[in-house]
PDB file of N, CA and C in Angstrom:
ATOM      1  N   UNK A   1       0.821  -1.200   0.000  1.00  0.00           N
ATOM      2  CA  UNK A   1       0.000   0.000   0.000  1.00  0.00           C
ATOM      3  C   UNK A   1       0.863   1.261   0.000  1.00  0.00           C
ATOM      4  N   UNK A   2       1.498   1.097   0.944  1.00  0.00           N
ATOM      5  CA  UNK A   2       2.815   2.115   0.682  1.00  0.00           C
ATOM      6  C   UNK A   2       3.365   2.725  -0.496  1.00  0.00           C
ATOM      7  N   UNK A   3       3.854   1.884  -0.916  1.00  0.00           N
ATOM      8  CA  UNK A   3       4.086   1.697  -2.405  1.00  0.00           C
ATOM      9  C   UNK A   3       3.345   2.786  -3.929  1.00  0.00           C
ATOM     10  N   UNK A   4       2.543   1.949  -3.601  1.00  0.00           N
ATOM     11  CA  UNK A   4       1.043   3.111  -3.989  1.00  0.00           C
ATOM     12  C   UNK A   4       1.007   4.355  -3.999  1.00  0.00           C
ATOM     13  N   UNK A   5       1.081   4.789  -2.899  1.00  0.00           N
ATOM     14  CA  UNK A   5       0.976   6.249  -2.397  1.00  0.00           C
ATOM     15  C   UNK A   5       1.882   6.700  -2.563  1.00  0.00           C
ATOM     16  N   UNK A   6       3.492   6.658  -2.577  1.00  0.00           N
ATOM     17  CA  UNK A   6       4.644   6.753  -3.001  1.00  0.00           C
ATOM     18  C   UNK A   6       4.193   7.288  -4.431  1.00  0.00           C
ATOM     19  N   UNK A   7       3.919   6.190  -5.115  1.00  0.00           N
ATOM     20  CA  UNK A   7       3.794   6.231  -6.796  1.00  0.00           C
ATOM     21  C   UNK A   7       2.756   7.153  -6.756  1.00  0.00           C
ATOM     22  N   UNK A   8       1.572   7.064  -6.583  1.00  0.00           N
ATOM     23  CA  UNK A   8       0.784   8.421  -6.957  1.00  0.00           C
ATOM     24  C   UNK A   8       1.079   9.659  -6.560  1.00  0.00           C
ATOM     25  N   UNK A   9       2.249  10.052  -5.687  1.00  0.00           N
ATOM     26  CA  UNK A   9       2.492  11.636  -5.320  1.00  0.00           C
ATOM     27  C   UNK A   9       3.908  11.440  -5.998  1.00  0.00           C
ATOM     28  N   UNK A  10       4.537  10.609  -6.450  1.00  0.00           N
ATOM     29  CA  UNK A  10       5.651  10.885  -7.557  1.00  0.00           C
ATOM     30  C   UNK A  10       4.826  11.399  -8.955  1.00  0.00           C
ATOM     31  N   UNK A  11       3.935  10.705  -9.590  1.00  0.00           N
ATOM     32  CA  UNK A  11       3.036  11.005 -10.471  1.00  0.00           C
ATOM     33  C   UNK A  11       2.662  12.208 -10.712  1.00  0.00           C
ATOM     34  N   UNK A  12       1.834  12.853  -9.365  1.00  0.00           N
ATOM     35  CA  UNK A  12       1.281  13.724  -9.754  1.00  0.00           C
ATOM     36  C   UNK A  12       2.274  14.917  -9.339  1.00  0.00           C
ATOM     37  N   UNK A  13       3.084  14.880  -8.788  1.00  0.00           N
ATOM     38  CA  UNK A  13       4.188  15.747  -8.529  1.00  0.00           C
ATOM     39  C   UNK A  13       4.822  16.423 -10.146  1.00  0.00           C
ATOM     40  N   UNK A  14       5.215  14.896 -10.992  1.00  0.00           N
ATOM     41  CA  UNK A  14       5.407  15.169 -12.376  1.00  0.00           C
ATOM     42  C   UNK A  14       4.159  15.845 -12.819  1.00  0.00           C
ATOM     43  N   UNK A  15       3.007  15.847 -12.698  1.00  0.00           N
ATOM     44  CA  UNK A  15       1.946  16.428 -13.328  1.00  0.00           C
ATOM     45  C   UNK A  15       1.893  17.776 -12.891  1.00  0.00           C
ATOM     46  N   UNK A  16       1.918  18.156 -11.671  1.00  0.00           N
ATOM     47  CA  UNK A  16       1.730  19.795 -11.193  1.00  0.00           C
ATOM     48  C   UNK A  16       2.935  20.115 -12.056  1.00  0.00           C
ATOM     49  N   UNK A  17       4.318  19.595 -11.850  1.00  0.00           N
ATOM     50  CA  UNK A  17       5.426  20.749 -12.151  1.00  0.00           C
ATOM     51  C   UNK A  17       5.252  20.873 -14.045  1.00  0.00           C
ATOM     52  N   UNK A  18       4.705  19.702 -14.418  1.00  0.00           N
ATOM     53  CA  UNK A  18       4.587  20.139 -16.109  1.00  0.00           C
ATOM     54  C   UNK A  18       3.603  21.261 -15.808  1.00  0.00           C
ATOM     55  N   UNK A  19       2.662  21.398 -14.926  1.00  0.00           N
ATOM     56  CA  UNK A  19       1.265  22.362 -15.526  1.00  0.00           C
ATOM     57  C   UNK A  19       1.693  23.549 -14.831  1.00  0.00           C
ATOM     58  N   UNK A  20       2.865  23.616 -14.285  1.00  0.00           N
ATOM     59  CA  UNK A  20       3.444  24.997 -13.445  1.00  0.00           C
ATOM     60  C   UNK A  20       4.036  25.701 -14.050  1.00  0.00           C
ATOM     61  N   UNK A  21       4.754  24.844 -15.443  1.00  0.00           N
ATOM     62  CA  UNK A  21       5.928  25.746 -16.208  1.00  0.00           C
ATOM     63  C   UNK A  21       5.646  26.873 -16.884  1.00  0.00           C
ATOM     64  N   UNK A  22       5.650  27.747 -16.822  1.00  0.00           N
ATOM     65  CA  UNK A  22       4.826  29.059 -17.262  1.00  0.00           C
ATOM     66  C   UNK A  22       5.728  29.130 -18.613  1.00  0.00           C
ATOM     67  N   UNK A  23       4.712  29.088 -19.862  1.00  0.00           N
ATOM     68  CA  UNK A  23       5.687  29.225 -21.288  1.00  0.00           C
ATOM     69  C   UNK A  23       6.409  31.049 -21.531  1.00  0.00           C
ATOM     70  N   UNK A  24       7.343  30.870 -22.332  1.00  0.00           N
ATOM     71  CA  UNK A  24       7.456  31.769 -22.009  1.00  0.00           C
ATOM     72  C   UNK A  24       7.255  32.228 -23.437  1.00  0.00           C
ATOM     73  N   UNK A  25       8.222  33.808 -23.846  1.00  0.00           N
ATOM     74  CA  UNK A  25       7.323  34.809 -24.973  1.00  0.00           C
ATOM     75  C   UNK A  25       8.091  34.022 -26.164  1.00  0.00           C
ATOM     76  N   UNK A  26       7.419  33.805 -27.375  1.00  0.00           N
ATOM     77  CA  UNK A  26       7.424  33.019 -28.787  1.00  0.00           C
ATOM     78  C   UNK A  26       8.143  33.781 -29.397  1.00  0.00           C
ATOM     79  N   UNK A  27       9.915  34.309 -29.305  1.00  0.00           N
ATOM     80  CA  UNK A  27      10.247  34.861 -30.369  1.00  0.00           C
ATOM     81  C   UNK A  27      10.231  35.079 -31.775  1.00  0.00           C
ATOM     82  N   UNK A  28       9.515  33.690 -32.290  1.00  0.00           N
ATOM     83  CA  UNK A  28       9.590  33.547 -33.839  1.00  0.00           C
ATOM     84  C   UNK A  28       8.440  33.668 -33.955  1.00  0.00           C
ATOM     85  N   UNK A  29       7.222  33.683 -33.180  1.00  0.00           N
ATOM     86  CA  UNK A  29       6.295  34.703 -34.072  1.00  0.00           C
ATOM     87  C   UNK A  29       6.486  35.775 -33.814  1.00  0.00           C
ATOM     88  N   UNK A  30       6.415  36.601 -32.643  1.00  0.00           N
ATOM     89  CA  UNK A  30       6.641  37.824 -32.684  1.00  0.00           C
ATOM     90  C   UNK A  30       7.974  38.046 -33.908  1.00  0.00           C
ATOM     91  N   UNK A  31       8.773  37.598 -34.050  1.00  0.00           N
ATOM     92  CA  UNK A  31       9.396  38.341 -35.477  1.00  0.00           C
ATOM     93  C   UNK A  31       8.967  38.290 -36.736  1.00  0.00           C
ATOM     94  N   UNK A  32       7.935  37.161 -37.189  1.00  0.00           N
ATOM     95  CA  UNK A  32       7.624  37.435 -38.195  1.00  0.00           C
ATOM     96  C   UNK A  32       5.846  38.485 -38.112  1.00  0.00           C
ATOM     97  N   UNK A  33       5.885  39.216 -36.938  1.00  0.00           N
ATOM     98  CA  UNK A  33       5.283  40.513 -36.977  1.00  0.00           C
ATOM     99  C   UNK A  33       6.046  41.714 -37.974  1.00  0.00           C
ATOM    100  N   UNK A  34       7.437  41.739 -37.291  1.00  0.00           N
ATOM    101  CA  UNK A  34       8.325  42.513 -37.894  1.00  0.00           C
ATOM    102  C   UNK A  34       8.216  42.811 -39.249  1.00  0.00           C
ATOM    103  N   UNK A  35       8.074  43.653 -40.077  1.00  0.00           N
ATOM    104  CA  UNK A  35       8.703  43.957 -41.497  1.00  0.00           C
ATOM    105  C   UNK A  35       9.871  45.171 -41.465  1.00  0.00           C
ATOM    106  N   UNK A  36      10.396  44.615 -42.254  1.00  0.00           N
ATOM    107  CA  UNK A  36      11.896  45.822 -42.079  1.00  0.00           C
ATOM    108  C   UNK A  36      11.317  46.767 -43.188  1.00  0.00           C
ATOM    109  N   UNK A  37      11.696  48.110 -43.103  1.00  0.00           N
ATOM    110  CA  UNK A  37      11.539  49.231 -43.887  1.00  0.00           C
ATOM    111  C   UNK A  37      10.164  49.122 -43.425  1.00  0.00           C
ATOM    112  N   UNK A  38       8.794  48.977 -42.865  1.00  0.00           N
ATOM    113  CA  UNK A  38       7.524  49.245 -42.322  1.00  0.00           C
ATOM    114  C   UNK A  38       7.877  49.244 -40.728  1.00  0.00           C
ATOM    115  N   UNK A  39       8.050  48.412 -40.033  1.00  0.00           N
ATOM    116  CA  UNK A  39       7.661  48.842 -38.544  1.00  0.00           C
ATOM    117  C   UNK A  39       8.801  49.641 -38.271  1.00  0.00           C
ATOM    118  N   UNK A  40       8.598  50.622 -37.239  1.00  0.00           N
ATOM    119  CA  UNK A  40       9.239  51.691 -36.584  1.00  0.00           C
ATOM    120  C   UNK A  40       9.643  50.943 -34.999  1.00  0.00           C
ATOM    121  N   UNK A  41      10.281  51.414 -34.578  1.00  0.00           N
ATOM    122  CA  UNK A  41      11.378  51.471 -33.451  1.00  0.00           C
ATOM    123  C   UNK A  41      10.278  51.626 -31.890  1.00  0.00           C
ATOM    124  N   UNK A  42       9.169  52.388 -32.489  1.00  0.00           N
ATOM    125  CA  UNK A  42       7.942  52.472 -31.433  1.00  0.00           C
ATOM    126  C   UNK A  42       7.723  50.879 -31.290  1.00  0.00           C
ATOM    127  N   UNK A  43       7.065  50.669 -32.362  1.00  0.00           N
ATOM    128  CA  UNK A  43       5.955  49.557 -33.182  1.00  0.00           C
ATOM    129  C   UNK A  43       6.918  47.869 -31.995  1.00  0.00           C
ATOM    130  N   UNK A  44       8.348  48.193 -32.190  1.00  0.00           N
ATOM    131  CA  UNK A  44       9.354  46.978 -31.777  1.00  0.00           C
ATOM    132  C   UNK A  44       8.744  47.164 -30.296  1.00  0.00           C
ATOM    133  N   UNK A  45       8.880  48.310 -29.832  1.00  0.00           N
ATOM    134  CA  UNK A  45       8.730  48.044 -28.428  1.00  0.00           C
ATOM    135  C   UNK A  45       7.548  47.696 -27.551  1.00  0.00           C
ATOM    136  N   UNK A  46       6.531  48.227 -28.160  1.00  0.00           N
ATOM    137  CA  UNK A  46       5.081  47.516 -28.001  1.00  0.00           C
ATOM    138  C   UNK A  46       5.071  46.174 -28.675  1.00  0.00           C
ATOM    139  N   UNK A  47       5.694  45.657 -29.159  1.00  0.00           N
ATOM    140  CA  UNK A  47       5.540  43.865 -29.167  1.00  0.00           C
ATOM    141  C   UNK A  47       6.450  43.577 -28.573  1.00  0.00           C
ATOM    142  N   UNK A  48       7.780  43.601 -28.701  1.00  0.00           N
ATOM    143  CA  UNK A  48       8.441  42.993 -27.509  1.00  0.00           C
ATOM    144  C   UNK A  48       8.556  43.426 -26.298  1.00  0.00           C
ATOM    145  N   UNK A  49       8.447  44.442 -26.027  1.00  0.00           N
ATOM    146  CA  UNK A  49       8.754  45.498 -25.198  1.00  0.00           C
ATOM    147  C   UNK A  49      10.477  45.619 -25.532  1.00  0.00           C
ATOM    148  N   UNK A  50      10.814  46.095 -23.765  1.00  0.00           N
ATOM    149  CA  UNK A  50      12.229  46.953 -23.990  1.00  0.00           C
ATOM    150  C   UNK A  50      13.792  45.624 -24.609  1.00  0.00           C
ATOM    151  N   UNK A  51      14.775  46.128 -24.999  1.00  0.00           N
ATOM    152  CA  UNK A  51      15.225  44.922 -25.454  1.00  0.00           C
ATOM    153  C   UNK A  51      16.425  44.440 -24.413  1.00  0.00           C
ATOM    154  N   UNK A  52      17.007  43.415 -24.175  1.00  0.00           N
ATOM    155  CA  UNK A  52      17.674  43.060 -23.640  1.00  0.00           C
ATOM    156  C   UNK A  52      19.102  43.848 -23.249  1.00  0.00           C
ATOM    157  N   UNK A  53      19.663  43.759 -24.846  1.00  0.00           N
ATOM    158  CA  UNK A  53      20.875  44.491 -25.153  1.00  0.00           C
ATOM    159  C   UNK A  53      20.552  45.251 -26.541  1.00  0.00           C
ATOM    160  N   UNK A  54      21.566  46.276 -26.133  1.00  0.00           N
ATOM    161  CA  UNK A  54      21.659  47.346 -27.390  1.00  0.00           C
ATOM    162  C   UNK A  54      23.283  47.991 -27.620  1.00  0.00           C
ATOM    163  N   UNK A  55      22.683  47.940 -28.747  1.00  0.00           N
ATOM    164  CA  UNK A  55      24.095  48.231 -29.371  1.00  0.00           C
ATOM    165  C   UNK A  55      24.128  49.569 -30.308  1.00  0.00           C
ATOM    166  N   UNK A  56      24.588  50.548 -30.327  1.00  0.00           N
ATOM    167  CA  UNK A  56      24.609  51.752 -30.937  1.00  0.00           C
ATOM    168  C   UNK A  56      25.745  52.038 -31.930  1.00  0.00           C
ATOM    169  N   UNK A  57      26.214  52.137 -33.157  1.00  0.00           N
ATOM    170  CA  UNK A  57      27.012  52.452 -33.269  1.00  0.00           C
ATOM    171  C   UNK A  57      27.047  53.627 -34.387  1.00  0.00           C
ATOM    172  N   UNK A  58      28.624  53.978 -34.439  1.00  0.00           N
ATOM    173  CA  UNK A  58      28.891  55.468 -35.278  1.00  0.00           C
ATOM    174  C   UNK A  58      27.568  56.307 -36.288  1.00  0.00           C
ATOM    175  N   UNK A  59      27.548  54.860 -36.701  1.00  0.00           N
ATOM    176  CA  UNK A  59      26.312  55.368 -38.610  1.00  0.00           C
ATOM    177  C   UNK A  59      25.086  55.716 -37.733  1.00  0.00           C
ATOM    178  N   UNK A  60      25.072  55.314 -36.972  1.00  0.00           N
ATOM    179  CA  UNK A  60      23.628  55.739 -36.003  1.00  0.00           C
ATOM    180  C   UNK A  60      22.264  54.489 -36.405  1.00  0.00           C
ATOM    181  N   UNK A  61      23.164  53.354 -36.633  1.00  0.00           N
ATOM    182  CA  UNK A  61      22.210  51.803 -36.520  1.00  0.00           C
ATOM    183  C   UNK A  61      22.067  51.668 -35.013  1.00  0.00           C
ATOM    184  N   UNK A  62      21.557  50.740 -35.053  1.00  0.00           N
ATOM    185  CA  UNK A  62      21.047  50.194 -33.688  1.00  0.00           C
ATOM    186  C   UNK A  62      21.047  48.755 -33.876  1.00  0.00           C
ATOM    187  N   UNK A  63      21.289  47.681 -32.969  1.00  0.00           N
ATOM    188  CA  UNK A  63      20.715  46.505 -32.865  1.00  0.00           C
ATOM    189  C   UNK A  63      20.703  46.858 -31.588  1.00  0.00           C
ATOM    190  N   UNK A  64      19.183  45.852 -31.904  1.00  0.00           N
ATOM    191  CA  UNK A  64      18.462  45.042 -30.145  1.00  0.00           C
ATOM    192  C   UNK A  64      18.650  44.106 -30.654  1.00  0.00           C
ATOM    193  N   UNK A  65      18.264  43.224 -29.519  1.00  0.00           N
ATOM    194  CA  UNK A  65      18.683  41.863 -29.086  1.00  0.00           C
ATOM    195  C   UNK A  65      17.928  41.596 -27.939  1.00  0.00           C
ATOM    196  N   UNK A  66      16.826  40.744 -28.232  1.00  0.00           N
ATOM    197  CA  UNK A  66      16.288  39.762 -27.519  1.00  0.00           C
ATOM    198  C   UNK A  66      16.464  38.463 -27.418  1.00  0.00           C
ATOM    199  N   UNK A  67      16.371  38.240 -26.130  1.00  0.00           N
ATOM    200  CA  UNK A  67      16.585  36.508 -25.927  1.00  0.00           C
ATOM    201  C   UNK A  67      15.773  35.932 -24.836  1.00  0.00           C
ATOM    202  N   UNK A  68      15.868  34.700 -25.306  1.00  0.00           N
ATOM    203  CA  UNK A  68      15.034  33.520 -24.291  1.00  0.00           C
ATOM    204  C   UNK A  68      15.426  32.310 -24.302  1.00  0.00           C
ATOM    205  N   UNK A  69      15.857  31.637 -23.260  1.00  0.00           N
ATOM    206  CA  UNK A  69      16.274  30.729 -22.546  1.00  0.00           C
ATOM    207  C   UNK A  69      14.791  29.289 -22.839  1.00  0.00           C
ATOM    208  N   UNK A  70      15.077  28.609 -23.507  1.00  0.00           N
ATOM    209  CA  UNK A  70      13.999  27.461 -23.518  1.00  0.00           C
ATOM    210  C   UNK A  70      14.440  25.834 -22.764  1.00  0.00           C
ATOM    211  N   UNK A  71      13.701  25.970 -21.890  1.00  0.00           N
ATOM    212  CA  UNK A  71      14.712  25.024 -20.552  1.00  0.00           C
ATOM    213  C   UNK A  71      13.790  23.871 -20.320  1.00  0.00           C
ATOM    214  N   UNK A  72      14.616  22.589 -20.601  1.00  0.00           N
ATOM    215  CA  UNK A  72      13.869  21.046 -20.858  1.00  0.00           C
ATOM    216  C   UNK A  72      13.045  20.773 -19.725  1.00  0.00           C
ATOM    217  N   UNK A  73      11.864  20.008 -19.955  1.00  0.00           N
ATOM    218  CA  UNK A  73      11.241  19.631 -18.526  1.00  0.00           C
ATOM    219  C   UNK A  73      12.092  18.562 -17.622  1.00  0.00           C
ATOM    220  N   UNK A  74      12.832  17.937 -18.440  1.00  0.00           N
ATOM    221  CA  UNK A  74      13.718  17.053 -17.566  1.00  0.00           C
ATOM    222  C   UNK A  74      14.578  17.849 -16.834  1.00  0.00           C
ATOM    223  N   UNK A  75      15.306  19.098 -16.859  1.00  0.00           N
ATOM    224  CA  UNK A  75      16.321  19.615 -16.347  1.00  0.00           C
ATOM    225  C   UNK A  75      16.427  19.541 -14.794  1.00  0.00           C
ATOM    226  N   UNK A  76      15.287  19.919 -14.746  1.00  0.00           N
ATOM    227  CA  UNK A  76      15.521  19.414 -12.815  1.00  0.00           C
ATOM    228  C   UNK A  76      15.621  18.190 -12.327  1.00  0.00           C
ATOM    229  N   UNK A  77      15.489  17.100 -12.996  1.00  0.00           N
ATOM    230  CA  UNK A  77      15.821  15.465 -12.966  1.00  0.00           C
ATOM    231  C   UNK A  77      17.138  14.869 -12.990  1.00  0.00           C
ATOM    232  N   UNK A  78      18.345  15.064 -11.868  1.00  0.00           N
ATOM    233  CA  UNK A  78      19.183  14.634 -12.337  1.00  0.00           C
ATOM    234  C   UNK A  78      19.940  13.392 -13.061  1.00  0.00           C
ATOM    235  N   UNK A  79      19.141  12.129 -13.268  1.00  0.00           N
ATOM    236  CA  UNK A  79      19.667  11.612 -14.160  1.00  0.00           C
ATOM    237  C   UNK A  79      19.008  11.738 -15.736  1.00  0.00           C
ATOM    238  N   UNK A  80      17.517  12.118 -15.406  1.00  0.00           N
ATOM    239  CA  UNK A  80      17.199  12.236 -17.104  1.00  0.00           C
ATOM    240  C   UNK A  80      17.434  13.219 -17.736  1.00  0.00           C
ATOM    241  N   UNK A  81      17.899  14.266 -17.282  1.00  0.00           N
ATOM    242  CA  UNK A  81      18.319  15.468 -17.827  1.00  0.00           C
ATOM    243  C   UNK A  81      19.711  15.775 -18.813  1.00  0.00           C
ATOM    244  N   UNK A  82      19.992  14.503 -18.825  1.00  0.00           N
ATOM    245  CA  UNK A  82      21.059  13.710 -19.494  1.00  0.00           C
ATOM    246  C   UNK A  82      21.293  13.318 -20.842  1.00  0.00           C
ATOM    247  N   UNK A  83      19.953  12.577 -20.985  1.00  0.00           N
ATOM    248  CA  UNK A  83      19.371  11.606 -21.752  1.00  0.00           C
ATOM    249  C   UNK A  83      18.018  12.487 -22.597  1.00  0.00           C
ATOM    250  N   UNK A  84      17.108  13.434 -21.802  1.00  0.00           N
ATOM    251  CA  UNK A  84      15.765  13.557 -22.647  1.00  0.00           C
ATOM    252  C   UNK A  84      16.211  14.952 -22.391  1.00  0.00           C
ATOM    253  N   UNK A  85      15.706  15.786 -24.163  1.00  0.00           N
ATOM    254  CA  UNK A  85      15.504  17.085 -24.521  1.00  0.00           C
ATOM    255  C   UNK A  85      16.920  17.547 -24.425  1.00  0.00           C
ATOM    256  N   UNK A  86      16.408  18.890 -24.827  1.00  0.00           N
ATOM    257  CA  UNK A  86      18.069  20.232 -24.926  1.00  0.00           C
ATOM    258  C   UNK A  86      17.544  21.078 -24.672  1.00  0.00           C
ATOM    259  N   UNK A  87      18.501  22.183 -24.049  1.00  0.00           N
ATOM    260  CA  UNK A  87      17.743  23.398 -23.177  1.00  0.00           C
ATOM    261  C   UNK A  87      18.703  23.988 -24.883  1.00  0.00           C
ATOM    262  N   UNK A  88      17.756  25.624 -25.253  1.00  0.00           N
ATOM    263  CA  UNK A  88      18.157  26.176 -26.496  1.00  0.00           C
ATOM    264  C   UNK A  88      18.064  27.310 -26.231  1.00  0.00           C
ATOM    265  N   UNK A  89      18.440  28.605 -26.796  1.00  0.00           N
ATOM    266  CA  UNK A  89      18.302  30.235 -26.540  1.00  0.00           C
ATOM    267  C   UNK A  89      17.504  30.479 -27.731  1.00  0.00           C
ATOM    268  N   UNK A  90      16.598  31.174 -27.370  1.00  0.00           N
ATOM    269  CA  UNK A  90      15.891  32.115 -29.004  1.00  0.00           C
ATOM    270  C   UNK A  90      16.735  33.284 -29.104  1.00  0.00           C
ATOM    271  N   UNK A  91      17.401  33.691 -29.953  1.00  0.00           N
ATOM    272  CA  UNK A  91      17.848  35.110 -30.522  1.00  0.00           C
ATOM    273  C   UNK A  91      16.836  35.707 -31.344  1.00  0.00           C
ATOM    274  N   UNK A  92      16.874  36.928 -30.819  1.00  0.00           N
ATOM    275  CA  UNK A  92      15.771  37.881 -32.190  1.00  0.00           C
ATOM    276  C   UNK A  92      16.762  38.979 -32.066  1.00  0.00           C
ATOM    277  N   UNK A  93      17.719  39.231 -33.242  1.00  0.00           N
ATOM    278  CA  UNK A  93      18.281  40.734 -33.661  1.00  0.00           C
ATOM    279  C   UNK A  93      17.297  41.673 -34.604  1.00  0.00           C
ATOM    280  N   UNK A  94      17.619  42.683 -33.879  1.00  0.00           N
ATOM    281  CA  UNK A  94      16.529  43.793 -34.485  1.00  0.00           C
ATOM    282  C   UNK A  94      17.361  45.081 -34.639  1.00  0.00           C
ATOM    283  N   UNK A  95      17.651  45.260 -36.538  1.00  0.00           N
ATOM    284  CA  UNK A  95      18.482  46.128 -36.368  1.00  0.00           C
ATOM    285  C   UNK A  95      17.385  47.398 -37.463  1.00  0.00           C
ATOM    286  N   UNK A  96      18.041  48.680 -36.206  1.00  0.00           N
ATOM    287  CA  UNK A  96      16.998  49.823 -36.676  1.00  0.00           C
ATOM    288  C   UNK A  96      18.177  50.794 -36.965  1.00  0.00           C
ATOM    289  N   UNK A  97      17.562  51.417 -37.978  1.00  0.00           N
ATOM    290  CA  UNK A  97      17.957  53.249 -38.676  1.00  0.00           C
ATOM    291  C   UNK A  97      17.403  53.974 -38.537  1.00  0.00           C
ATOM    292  N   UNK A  98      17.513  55.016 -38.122  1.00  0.00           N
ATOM    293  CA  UNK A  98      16.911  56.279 -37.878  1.00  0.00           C
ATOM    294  C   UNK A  98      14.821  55.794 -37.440  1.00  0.00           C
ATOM    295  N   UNK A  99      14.965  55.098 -36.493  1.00  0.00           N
ATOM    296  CA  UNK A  99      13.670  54.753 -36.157  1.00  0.00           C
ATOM    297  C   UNK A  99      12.583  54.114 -37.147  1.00  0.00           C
ATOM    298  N   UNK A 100      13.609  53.034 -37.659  1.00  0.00           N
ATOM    299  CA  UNK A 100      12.788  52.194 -38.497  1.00  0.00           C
ATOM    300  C   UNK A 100      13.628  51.031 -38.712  1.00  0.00           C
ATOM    301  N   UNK A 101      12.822  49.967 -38.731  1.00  0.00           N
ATOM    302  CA  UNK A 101      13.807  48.835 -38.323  1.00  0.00           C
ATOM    303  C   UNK A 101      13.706  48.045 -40.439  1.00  0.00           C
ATOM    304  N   UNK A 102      15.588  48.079 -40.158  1.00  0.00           N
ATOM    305  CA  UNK A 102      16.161  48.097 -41.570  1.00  0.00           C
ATOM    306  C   UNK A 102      16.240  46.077 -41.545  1.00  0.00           C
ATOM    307  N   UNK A 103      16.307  45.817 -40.296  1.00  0.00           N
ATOM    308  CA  UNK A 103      16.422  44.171 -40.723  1.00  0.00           C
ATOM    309  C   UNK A 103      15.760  42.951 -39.289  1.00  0.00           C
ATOM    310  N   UNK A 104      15.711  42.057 -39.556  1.00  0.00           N
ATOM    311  CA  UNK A 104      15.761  41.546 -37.994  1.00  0.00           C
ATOM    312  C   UNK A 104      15.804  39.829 -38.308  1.00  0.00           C
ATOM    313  N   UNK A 105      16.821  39.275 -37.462  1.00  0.00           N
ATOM    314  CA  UNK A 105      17.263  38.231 -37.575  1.00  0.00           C
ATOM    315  C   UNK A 105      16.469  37.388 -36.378  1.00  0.00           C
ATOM    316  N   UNK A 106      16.167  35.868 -36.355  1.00  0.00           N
ATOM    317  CA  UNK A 106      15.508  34.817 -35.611  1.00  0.00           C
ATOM    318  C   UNK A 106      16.816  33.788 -35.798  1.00  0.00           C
ATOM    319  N   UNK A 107      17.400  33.115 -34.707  1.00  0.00           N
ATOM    320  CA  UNK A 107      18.216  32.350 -34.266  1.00  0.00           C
ATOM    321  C   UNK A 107      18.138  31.622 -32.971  1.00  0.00           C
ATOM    322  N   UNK A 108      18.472  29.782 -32.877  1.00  0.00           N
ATOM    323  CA  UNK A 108      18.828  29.623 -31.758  1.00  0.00           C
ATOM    324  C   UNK A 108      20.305  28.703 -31.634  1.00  0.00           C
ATOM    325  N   UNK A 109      20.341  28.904 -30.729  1.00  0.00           N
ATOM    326  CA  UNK A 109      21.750  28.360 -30.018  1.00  0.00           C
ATOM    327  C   UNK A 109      21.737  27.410 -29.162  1.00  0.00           C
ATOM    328  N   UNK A 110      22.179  26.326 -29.578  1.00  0.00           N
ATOM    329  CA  UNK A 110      22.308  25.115 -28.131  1.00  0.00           C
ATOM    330  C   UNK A 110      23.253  25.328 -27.354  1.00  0.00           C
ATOM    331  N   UNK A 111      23.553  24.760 -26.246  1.00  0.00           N
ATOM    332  CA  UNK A 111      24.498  24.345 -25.578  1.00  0.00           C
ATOM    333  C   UNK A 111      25.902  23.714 -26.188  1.00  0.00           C
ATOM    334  N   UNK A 112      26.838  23.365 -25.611  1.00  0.00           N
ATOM    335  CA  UNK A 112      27.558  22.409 -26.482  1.00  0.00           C
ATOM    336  C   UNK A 112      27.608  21.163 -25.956  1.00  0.00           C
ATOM    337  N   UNK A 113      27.598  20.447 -26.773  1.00  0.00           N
ATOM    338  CA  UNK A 113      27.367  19.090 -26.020  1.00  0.00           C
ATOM    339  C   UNK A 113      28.816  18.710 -25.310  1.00  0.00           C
ATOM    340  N   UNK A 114      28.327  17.688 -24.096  1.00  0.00           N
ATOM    341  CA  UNK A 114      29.738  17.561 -23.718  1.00  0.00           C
ATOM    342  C   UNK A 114      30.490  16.385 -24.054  1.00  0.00           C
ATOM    343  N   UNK A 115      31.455  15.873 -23.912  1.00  0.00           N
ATOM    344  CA  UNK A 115      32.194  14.945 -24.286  1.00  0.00           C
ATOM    345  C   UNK A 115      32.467  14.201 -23.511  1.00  0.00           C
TER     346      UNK A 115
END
């Protein structure tokens, strides 16, 4: 009987923490909102809001840079976290001119695997 009860609060333990994981913001649709030469530098910040990092330079471009961390449900499992899924970064570069965004790039990045 023991046993049992063991197994059903391991169970549902896995069940709350899947229904807890709060998703987080969809970089790749929000970029294909984006059009370069149409949305303005306003327009970026009311969909993504503010950006992570910025970069300014001489010509008076801009990149932002948003990111997000996409983190496996196994990760808190230390042995399956091993074996199931890959934690990945979303990149969204958003590069603006004179308050109008001239390009914007969607990228992700793994980890490196280890050896």
């Amino acid at each position: 009987m023991k046993l049992k009860s063991w197994l059903l609060i391991l169970l549902l333990s896995f069940f709350y923490y899947g229904c807890a994981t709060k998703p987080g913001p969809n970089l790749a649709s929000k970029a294909s909102l984006i059009k370069p030469n149409q949305t303005t530098k306003l327009e970026i910040t009311q969909i993504l809001g503010p950006p992570v990092q910025v970069f300014i330079f001489p010509d008076g471009k801009e990149e932002w840079y948003y990111y997000y961390r996409v983190k496996n449900f196994w990760e808190g499992i230390p042995l399956a976290s091993r074996y199931k899924g890959e934690d990945y970064t979303e990149i969204l570069k958003v590069v603006i001119y004179k308050d109008q965004v001239v390009d914007c790039y969607y990228y992700t990045v793994e980890k490196p695997k280890k050896r």
